[in-house]
ModelCIF file with pLDDT and N, C-alpha, C, O atoms, coordinates in Angstrom:
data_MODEL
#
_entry.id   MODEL 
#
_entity.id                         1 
_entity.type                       polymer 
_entity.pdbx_number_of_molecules   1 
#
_entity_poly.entity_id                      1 
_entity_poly.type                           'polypeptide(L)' 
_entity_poly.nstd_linkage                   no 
_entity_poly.nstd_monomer                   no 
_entity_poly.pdbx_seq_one_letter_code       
;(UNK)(UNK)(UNK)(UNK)(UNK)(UNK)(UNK)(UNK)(UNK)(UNK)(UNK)(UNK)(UNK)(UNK)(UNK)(UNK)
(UNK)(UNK)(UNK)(UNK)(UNK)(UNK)(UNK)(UNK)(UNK)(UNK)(UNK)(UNK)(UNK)(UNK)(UNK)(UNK)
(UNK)(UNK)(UNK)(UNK)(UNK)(UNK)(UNK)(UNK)(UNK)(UNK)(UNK)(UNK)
;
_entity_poly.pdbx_seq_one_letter_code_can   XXXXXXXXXXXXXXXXXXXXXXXXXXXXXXXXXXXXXXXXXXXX 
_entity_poly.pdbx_strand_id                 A 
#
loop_
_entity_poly_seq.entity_id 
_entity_poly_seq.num 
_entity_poly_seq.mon_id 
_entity_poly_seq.hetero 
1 1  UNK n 
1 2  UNK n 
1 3  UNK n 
1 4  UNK n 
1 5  UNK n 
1 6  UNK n 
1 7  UNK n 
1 8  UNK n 
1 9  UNK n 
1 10 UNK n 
1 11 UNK n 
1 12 UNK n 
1 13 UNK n 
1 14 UNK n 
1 15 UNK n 
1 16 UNK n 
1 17 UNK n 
1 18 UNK n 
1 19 UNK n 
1 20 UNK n 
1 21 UNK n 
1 22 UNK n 
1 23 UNK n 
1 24 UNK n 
1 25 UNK n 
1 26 UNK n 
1 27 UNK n 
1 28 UNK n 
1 29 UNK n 
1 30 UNK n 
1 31 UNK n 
1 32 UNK n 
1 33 UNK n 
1 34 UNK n 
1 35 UNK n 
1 36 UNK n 
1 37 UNK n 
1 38 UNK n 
1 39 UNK n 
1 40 UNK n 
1 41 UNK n 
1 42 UNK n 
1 43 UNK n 
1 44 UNK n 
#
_struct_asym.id          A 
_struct_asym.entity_id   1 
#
loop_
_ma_qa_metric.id 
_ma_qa_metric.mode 
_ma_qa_metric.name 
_ma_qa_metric.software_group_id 
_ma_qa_metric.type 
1 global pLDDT . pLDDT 
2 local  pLDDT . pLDDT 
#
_ma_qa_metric_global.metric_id      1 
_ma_qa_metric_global.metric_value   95.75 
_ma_qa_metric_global.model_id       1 
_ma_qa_metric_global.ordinal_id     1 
#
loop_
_ma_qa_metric_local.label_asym_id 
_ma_qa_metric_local.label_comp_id 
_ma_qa_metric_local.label_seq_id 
_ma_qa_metric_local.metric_id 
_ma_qa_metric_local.metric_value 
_ma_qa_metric_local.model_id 
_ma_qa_metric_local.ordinal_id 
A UNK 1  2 98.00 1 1  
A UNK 2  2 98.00 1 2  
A UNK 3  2 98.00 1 3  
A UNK 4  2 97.00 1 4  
A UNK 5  2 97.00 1 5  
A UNK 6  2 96.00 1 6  
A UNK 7  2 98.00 1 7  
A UNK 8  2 97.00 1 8  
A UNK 9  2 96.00 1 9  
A UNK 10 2 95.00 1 10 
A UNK 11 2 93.00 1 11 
A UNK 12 2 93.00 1 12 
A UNK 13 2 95.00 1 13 
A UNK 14 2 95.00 1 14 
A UNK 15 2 97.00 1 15 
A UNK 16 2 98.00 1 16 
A UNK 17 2 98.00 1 17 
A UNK 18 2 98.00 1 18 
A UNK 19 2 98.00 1 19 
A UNK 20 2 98.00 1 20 
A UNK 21 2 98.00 1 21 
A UNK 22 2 98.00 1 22 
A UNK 23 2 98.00 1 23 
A UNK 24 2 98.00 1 24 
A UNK 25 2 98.00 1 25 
A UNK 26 2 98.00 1 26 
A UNK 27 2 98.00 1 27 
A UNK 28 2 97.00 1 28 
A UNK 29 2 98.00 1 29 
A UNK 30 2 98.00 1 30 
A UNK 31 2 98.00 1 31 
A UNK 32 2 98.00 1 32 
A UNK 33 2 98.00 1 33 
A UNK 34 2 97.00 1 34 
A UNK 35 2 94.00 1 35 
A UNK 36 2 91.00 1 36 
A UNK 37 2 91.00 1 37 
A UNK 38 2 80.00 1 38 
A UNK 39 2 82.00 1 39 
A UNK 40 2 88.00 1 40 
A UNK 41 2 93.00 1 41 
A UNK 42 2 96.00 1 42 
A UNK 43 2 97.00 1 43 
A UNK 44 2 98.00 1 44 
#
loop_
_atom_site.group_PDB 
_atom_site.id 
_atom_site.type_symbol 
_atom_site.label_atom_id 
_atom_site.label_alt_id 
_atom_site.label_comp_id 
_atom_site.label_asym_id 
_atom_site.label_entity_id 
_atom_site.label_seq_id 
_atom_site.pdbx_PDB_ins_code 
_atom_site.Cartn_x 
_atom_site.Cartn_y 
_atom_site.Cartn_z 
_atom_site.occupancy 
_atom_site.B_iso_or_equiv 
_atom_site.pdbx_formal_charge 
_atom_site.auth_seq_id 
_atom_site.auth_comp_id 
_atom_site.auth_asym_id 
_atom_site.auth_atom_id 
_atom_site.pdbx_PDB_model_num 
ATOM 1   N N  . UNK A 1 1  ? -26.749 -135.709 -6.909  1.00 98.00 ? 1  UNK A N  1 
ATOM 2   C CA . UNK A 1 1  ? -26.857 -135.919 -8.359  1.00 98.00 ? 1  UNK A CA 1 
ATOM 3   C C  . UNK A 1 1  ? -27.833 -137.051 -8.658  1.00 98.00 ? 1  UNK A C  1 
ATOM 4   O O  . UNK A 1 1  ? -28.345 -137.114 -9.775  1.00 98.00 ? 1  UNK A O  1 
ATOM 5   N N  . UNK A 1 2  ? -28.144 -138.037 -7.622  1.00 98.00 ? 2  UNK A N  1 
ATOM 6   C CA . UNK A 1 2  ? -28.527 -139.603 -7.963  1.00 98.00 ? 2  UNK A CA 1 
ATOM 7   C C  . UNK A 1 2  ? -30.336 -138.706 -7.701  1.00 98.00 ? 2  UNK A C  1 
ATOM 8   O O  . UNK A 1 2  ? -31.341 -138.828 -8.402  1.00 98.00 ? 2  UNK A O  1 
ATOM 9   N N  . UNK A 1 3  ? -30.163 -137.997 -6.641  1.00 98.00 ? 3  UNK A N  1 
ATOM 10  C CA . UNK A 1 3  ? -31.855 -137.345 -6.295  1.00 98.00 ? 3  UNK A CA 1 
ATOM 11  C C  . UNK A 1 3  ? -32.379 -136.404 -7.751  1.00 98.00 ? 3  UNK A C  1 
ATOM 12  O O  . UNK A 1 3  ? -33.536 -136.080 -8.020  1.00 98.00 ? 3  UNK A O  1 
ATOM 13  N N  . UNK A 1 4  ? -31.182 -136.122 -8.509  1.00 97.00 ? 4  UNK A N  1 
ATOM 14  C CA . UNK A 1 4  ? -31.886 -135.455 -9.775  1.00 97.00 ? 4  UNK A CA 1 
ATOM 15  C C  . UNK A 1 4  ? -32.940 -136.037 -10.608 1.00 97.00 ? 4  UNK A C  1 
ATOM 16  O O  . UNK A 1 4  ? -33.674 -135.403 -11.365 1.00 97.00 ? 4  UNK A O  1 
ATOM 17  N N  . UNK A 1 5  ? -32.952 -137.433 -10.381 1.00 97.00 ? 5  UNK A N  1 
ATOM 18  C CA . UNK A 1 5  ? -34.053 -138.609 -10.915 1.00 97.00 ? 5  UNK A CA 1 
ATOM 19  C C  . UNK A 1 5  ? -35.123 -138.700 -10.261 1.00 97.00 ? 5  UNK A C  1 
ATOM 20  O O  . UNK A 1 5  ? -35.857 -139.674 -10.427 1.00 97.00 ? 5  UNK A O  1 
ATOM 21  N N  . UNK A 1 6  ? -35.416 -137.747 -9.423  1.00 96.00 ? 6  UNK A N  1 
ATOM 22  C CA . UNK A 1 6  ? -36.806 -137.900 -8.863  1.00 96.00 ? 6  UNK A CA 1 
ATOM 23  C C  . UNK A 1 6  ? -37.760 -136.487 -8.834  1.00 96.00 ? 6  UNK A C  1 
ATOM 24  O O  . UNK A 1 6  ? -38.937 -136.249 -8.564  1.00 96.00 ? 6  UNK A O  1 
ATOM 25  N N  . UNK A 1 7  ? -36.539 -135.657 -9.284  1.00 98.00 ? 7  UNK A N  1 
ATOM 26  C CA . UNK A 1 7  ? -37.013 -134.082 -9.989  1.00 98.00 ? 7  UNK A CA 1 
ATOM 27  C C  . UNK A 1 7  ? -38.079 -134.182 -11.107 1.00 98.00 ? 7  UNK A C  1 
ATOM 28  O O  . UNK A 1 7  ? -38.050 -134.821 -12.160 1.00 98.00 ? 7  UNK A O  1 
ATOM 29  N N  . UNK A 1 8  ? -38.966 -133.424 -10.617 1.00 97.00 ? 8  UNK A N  1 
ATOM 30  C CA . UNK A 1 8  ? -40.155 -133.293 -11.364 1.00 97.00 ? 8  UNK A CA 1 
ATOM 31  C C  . UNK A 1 8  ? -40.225 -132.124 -12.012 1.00 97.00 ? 8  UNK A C  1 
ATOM 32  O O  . UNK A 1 8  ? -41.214 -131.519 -11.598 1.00 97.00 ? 8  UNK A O  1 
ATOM 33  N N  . UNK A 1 9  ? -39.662 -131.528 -12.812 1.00 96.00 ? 9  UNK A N  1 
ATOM 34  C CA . UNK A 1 9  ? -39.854 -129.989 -13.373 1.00 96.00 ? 9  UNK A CA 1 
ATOM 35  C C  . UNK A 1 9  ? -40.353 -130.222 -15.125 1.00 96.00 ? 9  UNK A C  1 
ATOM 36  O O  . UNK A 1 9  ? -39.402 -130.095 -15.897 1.00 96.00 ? 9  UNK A O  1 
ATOM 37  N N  . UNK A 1 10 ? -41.216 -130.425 -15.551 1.00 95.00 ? 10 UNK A N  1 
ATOM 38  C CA . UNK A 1 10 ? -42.014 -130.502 -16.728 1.00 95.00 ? 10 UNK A CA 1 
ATOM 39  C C  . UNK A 1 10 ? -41.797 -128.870 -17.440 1.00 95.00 ? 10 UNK A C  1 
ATOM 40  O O  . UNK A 1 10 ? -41.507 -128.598 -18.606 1.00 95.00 ? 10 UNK A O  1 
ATOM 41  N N  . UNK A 1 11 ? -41.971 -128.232 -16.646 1.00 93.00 ? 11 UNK A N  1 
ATOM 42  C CA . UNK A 1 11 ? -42.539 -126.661 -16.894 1.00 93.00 ? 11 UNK A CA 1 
ATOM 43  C C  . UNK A 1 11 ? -41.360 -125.455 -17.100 1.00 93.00 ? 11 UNK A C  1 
ATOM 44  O O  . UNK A 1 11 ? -41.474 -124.482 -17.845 1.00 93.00 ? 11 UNK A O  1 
ATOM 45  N N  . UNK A 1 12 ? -40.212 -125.778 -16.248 1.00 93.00 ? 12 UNK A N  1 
ATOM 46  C CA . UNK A 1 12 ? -39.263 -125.120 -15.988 1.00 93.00 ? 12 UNK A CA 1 
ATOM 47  C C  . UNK A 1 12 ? -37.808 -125.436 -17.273 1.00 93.00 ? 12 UNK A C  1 
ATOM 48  O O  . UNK A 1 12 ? -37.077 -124.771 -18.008 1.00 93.00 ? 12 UNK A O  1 
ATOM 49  N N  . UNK A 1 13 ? -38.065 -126.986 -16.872 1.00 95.00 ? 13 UNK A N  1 
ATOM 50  C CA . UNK A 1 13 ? -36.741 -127.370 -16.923 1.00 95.00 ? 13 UNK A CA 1 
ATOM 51  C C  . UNK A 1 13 ? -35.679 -127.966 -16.069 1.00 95.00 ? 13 UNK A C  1 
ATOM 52  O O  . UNK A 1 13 ? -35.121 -129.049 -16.250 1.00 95.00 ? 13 UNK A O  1 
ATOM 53  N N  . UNK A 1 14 ? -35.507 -127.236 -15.256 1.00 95.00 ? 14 UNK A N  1 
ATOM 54  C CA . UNK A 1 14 ? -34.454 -126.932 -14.235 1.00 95.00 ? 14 UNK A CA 1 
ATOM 55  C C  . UNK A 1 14 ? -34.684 -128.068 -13.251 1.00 95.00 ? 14 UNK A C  1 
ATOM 56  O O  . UNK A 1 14 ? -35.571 -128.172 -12.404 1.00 95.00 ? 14 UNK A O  1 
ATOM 57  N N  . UNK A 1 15 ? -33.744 -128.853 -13.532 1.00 97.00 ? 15 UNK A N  1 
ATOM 58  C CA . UNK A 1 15 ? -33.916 -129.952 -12.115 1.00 97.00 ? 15 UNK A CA 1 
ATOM 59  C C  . UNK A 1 15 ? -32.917 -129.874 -11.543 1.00 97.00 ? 15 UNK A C  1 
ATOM 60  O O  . UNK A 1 15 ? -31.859 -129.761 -12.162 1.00 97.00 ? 15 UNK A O  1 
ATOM 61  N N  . UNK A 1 16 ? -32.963 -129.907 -10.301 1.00 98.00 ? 16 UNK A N  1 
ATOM 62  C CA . UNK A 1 16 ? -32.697 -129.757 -9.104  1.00 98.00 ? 16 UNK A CA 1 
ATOM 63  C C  . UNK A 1 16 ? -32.453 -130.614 -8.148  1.00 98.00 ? 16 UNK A C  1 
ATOM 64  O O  . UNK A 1 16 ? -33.510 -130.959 -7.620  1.00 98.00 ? 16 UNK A O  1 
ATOM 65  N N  . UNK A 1 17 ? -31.402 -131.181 -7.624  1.00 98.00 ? 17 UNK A N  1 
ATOM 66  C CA . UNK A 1 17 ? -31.172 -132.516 -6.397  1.00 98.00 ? 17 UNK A CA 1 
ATOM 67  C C  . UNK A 1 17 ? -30.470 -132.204 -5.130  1.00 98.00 ? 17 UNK A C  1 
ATOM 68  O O  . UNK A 1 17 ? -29.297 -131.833 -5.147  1.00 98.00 ? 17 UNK A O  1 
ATOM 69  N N  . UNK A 1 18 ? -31.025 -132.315 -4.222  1.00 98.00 ? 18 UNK A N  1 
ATOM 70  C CA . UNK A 1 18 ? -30.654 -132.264 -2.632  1.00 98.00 ? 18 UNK A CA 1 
ATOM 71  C C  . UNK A 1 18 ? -30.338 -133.517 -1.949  1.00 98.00 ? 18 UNK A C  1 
ATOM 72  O O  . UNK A 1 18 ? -31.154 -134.437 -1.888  1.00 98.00 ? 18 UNK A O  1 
ATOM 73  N N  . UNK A 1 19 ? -29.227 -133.569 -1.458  1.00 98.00 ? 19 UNK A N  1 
ATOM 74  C CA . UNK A 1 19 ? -29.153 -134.315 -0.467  1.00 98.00 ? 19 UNK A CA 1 
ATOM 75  C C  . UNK A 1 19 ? -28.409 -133.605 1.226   1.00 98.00 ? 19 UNK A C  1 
ATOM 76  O O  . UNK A 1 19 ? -27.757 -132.561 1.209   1.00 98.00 ? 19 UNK A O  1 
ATOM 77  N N  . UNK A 1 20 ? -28.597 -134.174 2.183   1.00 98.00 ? 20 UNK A N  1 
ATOM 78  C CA . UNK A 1 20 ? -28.045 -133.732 3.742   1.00 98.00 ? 20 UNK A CA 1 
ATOM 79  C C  . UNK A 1 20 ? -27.575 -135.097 4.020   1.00 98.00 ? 20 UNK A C  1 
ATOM 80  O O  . UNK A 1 20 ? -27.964 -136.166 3.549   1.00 98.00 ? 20 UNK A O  1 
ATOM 81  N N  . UNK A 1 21 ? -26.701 -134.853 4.844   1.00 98.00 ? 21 UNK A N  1 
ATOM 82  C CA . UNK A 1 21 ? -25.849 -135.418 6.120   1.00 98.00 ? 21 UNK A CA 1 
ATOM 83  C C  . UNK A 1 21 ? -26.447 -135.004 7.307   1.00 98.00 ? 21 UNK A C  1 
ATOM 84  O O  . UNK A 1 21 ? -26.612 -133.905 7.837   1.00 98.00 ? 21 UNK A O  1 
ATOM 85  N N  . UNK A 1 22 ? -26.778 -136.338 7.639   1.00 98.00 ? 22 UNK A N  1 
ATOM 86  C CA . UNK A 1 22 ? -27.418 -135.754 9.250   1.00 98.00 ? 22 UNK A CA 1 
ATOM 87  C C  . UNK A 1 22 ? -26.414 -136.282 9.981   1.00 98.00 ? 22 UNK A C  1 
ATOM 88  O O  . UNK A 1 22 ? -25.628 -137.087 9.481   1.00 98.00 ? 22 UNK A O  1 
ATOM 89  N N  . UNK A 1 23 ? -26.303 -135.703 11.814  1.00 98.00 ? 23 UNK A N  1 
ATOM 90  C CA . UNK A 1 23 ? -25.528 -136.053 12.527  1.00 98.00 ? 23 UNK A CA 1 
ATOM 91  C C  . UNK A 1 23 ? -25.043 -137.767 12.500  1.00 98.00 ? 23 UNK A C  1 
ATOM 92  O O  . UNK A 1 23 ? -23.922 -138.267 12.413  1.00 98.00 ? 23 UNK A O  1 
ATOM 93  N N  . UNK A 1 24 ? -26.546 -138.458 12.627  1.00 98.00 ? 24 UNK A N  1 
ATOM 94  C CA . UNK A 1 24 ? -26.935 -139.822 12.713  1.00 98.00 ? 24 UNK A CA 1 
ATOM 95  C C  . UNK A 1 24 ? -25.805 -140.559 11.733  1.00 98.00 ? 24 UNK A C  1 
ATOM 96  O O  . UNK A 1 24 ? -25.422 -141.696 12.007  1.00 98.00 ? 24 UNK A O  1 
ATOM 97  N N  . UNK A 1 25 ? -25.189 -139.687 10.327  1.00 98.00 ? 25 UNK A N  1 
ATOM 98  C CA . UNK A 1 25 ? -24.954 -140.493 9.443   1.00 98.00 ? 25 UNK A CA 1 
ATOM 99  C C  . UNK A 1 25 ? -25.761 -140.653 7.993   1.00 98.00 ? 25 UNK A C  1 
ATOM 100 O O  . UNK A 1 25 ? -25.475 -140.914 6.824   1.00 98.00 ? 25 UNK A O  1 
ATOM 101 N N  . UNK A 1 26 ? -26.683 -140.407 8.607   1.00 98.00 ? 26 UNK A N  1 
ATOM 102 C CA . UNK A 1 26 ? -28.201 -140.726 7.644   1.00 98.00 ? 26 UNK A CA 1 
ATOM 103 C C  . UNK A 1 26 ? -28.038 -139.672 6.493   1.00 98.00 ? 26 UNK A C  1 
ATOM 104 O O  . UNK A 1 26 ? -27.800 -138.465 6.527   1.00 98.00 ? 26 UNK A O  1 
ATOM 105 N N  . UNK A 1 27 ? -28.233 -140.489 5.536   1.00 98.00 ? 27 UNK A N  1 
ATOM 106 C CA . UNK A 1 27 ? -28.467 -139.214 4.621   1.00 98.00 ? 27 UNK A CA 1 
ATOM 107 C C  . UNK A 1 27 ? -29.601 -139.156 3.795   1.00 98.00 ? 27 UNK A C  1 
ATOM 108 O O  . UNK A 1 27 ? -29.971 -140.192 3.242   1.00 98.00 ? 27 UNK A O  1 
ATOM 109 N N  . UNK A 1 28 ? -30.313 -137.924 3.597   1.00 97.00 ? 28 UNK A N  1 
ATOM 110 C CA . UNK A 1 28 ? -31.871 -137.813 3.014   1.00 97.00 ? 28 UNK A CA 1 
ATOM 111 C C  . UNK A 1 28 ? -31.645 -136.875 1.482   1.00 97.00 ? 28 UNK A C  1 
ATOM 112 O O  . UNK A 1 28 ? -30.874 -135.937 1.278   1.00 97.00 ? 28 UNK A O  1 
ATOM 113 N N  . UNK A 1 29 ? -32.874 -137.697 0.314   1.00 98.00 ? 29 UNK A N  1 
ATOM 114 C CA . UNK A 1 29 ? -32.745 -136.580 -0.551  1.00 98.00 ? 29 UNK A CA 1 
ATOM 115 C C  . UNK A 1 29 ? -34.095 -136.313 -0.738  1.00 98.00 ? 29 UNK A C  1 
ATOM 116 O O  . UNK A 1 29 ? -35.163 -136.556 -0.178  1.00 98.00 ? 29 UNK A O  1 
ATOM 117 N N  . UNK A 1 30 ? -33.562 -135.563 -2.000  1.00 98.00 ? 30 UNK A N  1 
ATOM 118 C CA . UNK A 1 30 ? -35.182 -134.939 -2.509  1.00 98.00 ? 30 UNK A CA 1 
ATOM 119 C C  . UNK A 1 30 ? -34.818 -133.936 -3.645  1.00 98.00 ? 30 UNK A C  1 
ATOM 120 O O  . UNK A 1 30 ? -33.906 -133.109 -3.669  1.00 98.00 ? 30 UNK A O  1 
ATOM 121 N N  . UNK A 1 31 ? -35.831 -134.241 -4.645  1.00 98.00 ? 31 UNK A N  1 
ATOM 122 C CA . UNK A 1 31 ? -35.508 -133.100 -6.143  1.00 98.00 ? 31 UNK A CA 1 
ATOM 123 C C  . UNK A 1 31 ? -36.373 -132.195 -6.027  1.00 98.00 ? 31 UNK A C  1 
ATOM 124 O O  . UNK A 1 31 ? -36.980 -132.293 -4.960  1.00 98.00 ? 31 UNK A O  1 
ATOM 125 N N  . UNK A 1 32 ? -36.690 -131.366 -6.654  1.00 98.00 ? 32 UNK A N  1 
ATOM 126 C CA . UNK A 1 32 ? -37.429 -129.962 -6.991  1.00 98.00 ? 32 UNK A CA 1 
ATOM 127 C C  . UNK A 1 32 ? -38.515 -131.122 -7.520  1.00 98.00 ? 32 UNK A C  1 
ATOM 128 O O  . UNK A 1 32 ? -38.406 -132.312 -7.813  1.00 98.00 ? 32 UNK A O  1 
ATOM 129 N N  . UNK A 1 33 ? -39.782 -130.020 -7.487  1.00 98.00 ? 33 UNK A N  1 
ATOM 130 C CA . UNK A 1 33 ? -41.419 -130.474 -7.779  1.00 98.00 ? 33 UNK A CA 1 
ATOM 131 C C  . UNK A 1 33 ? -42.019 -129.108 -7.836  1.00 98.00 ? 33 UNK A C  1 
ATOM 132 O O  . UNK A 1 33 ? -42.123 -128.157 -7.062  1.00 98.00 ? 33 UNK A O  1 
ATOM 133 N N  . UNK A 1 34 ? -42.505 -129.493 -9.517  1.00 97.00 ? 34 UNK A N  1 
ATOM 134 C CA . UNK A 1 34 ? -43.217 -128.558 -10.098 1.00 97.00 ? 34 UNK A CA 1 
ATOM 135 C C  . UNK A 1 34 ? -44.563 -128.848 -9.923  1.00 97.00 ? 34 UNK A C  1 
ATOM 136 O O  . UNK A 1 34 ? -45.013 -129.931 -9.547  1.00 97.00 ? 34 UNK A O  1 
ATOM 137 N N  . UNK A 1 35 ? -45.211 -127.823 -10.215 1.00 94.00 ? 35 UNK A N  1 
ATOM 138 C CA . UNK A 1 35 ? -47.123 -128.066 -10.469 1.00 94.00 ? 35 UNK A CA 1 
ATOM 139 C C  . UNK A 1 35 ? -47.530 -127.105 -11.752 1.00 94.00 ? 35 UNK A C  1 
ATOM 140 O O  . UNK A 1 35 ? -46.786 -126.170 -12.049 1.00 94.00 ? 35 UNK A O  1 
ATOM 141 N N  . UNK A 1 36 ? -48.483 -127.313 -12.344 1.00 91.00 ? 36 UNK A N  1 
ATOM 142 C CA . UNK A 1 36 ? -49.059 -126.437 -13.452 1.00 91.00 ? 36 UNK A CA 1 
ATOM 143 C C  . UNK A 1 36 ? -49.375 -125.192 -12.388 1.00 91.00 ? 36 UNK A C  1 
ATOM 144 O O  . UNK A 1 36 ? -48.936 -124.058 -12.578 1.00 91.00 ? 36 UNK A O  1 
ATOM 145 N N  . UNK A 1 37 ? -50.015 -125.477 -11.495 1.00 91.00 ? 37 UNK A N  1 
ATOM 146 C CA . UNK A 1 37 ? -50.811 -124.167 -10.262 1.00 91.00 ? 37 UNK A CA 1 
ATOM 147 C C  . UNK A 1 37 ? -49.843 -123.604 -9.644  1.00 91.00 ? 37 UNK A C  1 
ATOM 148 O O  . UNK A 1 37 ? -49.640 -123.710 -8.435  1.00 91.00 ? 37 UNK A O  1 
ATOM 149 N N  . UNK A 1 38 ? -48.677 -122.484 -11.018 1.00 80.00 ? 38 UNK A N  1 
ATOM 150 C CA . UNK A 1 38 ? -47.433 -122.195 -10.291 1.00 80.00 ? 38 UNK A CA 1 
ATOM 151 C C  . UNK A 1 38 ? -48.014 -120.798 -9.220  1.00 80.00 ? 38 UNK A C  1 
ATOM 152 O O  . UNK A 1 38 ? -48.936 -120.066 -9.580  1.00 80.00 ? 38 UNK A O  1 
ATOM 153 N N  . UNK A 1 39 ? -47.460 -120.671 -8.216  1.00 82.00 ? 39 UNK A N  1 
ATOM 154 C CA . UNK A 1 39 ? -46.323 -121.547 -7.162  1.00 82.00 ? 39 UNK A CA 1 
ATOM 155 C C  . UNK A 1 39 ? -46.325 -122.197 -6.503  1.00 82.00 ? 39 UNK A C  1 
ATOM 156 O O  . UNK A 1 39 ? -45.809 -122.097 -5.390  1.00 82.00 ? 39 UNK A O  1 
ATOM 157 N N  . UNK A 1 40 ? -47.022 -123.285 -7.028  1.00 88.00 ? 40 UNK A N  1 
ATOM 158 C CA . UNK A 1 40 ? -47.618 -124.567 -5.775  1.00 88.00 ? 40 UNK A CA 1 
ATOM 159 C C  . UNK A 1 40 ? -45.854 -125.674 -5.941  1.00 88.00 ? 40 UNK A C  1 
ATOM 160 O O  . UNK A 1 40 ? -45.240 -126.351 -5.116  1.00 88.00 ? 40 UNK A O  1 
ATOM 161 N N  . UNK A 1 41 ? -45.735 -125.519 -6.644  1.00 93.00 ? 41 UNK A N  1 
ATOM 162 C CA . UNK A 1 41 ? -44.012 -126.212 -6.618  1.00 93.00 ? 41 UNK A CA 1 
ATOM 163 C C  . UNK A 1 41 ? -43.204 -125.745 -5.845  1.00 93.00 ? 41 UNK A C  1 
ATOM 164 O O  . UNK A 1 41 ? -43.243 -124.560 -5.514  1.00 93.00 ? 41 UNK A O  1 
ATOM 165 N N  . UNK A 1 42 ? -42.226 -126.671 -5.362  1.00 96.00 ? 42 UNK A N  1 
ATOM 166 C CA . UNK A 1 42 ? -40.916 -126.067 -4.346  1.00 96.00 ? 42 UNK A CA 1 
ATOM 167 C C  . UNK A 1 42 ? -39.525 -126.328 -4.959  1.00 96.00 ? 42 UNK A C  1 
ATOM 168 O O  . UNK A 1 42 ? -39.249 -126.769 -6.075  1.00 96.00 ? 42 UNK A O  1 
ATOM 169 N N  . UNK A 1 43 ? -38.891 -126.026 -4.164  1.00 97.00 ? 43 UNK A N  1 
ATOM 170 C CA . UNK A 1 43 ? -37.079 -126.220 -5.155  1.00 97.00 ? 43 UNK A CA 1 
ATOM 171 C C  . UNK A 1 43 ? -36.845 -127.681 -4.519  1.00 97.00 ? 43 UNK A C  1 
ATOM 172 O O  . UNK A 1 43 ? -37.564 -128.038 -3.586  1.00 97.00 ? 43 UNK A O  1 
ATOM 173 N N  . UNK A 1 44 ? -36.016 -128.378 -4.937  1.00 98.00 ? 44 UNK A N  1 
ATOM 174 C CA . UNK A 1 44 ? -35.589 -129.623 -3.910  1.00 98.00 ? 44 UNK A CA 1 
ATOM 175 C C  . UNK A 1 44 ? -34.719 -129.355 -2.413  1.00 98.00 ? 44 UNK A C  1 
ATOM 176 O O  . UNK A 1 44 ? -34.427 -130.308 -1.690  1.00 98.00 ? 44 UNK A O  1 
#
């Protein structure tokens, strides 16, 4: 939910937040990223 603040969707709307649990403990995020040059964007 906290990675939804780094979602870039201008175009869509739709933001999007990921995070994982790695074995380590570690945990990684990442939001969705849009581009005007659609489908150069990915989901988060």
């Amino acid at each position: 939910r906290q990675a939804l603040a780094c979602s870039y969707a201008p175009y869509s709307g739709y933001r999007v937040g990921a995070a994982a649990r790695l074995a380590s403990g570690r945990i990684v995020t990442a939001g969705n990223q849009e581009s005007p040059v659609f489908p150069a964007g990915l989901c988060a």
